[in-house]
C-alpha atoms as a PDB file:
ATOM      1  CA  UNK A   1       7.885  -2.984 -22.130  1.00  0.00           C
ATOM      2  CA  UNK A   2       9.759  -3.665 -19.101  1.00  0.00           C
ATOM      3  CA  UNK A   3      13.352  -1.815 -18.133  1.00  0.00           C
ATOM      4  CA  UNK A   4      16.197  -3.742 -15.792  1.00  0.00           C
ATOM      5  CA  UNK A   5      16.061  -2.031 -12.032  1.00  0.00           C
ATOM      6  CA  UNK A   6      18.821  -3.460  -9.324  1.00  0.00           C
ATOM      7  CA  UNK A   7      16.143  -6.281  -7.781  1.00  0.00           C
ATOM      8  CA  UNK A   8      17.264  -9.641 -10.336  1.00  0.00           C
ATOM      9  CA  UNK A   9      13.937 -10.747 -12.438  1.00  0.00           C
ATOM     10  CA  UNK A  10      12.640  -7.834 -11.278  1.00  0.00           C
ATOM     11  CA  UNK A  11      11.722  -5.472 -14.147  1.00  0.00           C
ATOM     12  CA  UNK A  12       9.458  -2.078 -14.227  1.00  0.00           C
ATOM     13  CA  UNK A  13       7.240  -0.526 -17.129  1.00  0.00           C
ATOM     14  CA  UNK A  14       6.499   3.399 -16.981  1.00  0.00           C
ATOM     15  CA  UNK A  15       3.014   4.944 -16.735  1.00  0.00           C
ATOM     16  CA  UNK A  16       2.650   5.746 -20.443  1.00  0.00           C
ATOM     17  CA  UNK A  17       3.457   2.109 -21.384  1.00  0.00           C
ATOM     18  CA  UNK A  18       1.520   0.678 -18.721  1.00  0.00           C
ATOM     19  CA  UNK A  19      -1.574   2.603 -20.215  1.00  0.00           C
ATOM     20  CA  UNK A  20      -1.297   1.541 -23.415  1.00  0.00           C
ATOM     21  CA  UNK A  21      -0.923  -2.053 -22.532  1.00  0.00           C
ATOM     22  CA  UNK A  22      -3.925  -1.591 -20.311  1.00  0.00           C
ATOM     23  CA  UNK A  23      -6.190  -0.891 -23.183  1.00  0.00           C
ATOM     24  CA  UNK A  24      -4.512  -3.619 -25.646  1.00  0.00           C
ATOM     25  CA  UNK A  25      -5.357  -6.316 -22.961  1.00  0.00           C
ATOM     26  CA  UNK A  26      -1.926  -7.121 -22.459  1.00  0.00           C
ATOM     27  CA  UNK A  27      -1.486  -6.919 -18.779  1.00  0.00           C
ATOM     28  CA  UNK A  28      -2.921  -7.474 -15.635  1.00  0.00           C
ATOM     29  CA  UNK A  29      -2.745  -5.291 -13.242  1.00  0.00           C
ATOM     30  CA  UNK A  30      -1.755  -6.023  -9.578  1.00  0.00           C
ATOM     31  CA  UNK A  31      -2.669  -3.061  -6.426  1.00  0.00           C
ATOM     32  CA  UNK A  32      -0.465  -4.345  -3.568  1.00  0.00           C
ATOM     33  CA  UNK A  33      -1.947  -1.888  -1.410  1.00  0.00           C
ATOM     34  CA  UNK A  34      -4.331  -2.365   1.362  1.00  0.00           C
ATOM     35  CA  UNK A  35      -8.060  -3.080  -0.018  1.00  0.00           C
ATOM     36  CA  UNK A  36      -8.864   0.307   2.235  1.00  0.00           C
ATOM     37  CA  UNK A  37      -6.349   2.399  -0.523  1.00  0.00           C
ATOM     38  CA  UNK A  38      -7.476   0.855  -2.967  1.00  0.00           C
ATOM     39  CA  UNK A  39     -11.112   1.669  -2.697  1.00  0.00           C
ATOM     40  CA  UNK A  40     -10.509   4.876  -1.624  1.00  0.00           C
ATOM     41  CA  UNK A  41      -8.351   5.834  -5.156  1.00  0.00           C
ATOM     42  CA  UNK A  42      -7.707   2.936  -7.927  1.00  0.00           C
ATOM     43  CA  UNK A  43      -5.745   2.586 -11.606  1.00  0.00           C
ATOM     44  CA  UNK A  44      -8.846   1.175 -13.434  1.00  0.00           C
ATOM     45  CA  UNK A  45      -8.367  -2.662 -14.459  1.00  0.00           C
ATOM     46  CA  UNK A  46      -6.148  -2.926 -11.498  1.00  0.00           C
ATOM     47  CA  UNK A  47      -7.735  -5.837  -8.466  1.00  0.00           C
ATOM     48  CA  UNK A  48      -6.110  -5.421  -5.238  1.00  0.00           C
ATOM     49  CA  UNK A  49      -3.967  -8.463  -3.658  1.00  0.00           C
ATOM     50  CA  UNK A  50      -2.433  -6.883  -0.260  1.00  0.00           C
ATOM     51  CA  UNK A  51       1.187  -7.679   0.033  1.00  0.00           C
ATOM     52  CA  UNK A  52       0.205  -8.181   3.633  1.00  0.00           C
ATOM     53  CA  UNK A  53      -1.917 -11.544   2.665  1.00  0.00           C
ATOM     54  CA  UNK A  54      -0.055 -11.771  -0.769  1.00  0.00           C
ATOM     55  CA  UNK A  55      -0.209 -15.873  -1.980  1.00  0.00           C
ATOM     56  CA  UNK A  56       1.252 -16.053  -5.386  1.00  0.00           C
ATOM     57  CA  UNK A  57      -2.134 -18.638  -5.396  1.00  0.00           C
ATOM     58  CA  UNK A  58      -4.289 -16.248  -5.084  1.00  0.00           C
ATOM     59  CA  UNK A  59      -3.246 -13.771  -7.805  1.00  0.00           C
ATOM     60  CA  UNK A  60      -5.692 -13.257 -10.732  1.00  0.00           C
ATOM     61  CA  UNK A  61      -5.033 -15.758 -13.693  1.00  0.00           C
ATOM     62  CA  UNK A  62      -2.786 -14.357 -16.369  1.00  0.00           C
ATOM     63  CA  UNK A  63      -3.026 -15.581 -19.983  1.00  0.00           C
ATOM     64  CA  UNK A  64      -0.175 -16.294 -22.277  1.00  0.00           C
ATOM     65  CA  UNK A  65      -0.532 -13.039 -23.850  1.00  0.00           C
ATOM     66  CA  UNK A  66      -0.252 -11.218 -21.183  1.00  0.00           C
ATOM     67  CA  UNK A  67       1.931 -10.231 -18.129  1.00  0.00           C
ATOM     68  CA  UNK A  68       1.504  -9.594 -15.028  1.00  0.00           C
ATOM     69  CA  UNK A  69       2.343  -6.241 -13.642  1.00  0.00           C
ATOM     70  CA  UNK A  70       2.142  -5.033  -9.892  1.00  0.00           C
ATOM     71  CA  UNK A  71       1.713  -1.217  -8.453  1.00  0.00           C
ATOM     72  CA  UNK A  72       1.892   0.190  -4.815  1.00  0.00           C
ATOM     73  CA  UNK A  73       1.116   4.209  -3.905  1.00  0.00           C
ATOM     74  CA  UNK A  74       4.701   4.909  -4.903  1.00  0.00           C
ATOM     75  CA  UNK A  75       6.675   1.701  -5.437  1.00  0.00           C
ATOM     76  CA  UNK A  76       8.212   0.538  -2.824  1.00  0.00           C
ATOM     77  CA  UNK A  77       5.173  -2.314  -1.554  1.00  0.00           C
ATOM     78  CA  UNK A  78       5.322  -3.360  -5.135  1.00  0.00           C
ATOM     79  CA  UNK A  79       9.303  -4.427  -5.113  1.00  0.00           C
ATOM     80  CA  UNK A  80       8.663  -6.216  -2.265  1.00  0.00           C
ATOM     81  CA  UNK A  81       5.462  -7.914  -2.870  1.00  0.00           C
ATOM     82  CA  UNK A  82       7.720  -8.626  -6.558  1.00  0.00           C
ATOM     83  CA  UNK A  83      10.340  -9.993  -4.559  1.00  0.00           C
ATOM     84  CA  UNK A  84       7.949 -12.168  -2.652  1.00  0.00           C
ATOM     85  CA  UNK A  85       7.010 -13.627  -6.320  1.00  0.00           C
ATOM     86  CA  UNK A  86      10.499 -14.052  -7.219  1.00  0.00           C
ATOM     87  CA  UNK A  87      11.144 -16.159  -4.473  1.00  0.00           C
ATOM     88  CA  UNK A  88       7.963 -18.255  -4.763  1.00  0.00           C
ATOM     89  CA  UNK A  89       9.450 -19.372  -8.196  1.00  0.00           C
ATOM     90  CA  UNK A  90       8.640 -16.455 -11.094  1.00  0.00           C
ATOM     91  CA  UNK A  91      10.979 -16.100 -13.940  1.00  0.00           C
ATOM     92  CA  UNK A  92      10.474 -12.525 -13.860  1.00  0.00           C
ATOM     93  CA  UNK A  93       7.995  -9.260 -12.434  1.00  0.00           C
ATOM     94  CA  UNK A  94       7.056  -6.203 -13.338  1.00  0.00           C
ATOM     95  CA  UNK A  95       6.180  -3.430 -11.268  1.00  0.00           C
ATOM     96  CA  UNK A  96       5.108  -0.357 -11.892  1.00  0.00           C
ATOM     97  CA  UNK A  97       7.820   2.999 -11.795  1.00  0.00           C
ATOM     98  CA  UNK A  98       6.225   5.227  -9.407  1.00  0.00           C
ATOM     99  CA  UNK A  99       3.147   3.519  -8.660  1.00  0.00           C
ATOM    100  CA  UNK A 100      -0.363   5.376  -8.154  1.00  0.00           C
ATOM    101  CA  UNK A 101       1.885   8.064  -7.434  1.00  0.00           C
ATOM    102  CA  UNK A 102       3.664   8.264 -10.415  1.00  0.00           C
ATOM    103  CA  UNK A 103       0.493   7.229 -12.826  1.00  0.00           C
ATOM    104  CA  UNK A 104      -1.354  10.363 -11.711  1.00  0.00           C
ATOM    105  CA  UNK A 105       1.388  12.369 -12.535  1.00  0.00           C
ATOM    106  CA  UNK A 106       1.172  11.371 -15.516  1.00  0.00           C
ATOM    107  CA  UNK A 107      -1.889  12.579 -16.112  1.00  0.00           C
ATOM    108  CA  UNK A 108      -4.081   9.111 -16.203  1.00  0.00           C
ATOM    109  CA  UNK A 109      -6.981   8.843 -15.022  1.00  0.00           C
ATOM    110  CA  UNK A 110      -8.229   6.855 -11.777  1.00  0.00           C
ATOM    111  CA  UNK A 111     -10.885   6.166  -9.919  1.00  0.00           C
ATOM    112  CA  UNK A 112     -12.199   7.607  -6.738  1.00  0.00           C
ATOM    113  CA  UNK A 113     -14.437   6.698  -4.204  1.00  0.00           C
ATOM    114  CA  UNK A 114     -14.841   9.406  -2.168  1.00  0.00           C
ATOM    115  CA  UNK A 115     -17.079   7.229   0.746  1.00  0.00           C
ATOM    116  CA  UNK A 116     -13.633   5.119   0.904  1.00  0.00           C
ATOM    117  CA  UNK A 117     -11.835   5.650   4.358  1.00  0.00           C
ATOM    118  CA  UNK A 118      -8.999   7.500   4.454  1.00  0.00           C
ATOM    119  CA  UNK A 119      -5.547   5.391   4.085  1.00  0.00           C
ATOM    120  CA  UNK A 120      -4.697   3.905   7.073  1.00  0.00           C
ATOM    121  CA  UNK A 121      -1.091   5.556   7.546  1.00  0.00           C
ATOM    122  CA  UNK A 122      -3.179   8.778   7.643  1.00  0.00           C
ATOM    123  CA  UNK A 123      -5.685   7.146  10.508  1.00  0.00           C
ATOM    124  CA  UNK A 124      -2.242   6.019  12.550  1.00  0.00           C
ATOM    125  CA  UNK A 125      -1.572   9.403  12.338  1.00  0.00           C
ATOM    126  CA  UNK A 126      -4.426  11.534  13.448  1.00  0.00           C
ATOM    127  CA  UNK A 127      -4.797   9.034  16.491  1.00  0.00           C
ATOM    128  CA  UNK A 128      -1.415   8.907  17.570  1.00  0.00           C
ATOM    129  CA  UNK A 129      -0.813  12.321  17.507  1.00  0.00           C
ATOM    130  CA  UNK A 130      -4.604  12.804  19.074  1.00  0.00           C
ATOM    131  CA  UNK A 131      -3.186  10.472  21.957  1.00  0.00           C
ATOM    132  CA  UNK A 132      -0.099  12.454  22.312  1.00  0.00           C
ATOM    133  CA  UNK A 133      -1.668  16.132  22.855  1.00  0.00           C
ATOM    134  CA  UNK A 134      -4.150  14.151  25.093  1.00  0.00           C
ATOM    135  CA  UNK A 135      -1.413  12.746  26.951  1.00  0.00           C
ATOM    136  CA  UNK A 136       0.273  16.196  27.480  1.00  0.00           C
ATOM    137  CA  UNK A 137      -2.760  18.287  27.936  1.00  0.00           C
ATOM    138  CA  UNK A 138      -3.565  16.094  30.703  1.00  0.00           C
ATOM    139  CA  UNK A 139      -0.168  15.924  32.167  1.00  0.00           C
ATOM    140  CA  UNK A 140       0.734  19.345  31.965  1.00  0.00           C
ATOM    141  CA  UNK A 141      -3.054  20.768  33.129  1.00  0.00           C
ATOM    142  CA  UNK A 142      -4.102  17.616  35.775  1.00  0.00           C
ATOM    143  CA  UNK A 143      -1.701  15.213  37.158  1.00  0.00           C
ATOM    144  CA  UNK A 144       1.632  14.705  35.746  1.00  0.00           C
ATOM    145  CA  UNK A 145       1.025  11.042  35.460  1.00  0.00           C
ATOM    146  CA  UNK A 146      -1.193  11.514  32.149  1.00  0.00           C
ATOM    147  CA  UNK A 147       2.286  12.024  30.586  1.00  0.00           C
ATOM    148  CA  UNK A 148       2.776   8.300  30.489  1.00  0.00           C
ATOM    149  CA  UNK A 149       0.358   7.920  27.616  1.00  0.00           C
ATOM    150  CA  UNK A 150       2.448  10.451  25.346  1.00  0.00           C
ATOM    151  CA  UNK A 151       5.522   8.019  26.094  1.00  0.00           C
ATOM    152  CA  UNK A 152       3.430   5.084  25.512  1.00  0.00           C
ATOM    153  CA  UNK A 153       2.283   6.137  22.297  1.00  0.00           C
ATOM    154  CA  UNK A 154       6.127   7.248  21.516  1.00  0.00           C
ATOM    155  CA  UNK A 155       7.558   4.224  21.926  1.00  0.00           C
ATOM    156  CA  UNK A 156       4.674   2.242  20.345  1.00  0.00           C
ATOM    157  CA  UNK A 157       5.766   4.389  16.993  1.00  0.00           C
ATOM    158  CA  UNK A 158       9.670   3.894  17.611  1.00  0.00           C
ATOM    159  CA  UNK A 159       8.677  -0.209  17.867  1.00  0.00           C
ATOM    160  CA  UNK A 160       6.613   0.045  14.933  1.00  0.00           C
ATOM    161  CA  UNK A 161       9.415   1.889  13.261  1.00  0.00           C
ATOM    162  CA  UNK A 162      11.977  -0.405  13.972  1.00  0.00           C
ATOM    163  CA  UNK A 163       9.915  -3.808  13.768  1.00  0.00           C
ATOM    164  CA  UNK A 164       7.458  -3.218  10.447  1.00  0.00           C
ATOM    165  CA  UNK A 165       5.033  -3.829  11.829  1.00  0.00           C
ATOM    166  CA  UNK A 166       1.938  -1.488  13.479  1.00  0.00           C
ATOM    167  CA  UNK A 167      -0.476  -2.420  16.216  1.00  0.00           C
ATOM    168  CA  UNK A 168      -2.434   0.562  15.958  1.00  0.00           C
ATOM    169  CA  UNK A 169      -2.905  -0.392  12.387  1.00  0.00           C
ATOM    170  CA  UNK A 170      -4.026  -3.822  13.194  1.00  0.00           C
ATOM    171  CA  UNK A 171      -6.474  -2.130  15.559  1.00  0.00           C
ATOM    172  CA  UNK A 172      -7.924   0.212  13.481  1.00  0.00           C
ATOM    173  CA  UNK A 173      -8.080  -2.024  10.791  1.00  0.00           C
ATOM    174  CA  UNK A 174     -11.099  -4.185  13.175  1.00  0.00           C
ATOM    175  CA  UNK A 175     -13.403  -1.161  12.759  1.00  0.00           C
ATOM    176  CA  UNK A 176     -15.998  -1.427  10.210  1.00  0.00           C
ATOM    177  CA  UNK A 177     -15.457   1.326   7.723  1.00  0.00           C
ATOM    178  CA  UNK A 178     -12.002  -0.364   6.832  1.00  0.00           C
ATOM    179  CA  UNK A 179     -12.635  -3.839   5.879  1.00  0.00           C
ATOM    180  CA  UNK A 180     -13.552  -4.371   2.687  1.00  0.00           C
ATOM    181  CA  UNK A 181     -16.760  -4.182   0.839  1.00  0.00           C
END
């Protein structure tokens, strides 16, 4: 199932194989992504243990015929969240090559919850950038000063950026429509 990638122990399986291991009962699947993402558009089978809060404790029980396998949106949360594991003391982890991403091209199906919240990246977005034509609207049509909140909100992306880490995010994730069900 699994093919070698550059990360030692850690291993990846393609969509097609995934699938068919998915209906043989062989795996279990892993979303690392937040549990906001993961309502909103899903791999059936798959439960959802954020990399954010990921315990290698906490992860759903795996039997000895099976093996655990982990998926992001495109693969890059699931290498790390895999490299997490690898440290904690696993012998080896699979992720998946592409992630949702990559599944969907494929042409498997998902689920969808359309009443989900859109991701939060997308949320960041639309209220920094809100913020910033705020900020400049104001400062170019009022007082000058309003300007400050377009280079506040600047260099509250560049720290984020540089850091990994997102207090908008944290913010938005408070509100009610993104916690979990």
């Amino acid at each position: 199932m699994p093919s070698p990638t550059g990360v030692p122990g850690l291993q990846t399986v393609d969509p097609a194989s995934l699938h068919q291991h998915l209906s043989q009962g062989t795996v279990v699947l892993v979303d690392v992504r937040e549990p906001g993402e993961h309502r909103g558009e899903n791999i059936p089978q798959a439960c959802c243990c954020p990399l954010s809060s990921l315990e290698p404790s906490q992860l759903p029980p795996v039997a000895d015929h099976q093996t655990l396998v982990l998926h992001c949106q495109s693969g890059m949360r699931s290498t790390k969240a895999a490299e997490k594991l690898l440290a904690a003391g696993y012998s080896s982890v699979i992720h998946l090559e592409g992630g949702l991403n990559g599944w969907k091209a494929a042409g498997l199906p998902t689920q969808v919850d359309a009443t989900a919240p859109i991701s939060m990246m997308r949320q960041v977005q639309i209220v920094a950038g809100s913020l910033v034509v705020t900020g400049t609207l104001l400062g170019t049509f009022v007082a000058p000063g309003f300007l400050i909140l377009s280079g506040f909100v600047g260099a509250g992306l560049v720290f984020a950026g540089v850091s990994n880490t997102c207090a908008m995010a944290a913010l938005l994730s408070k509100l009610p429509y993104n916690r979990a069900a």
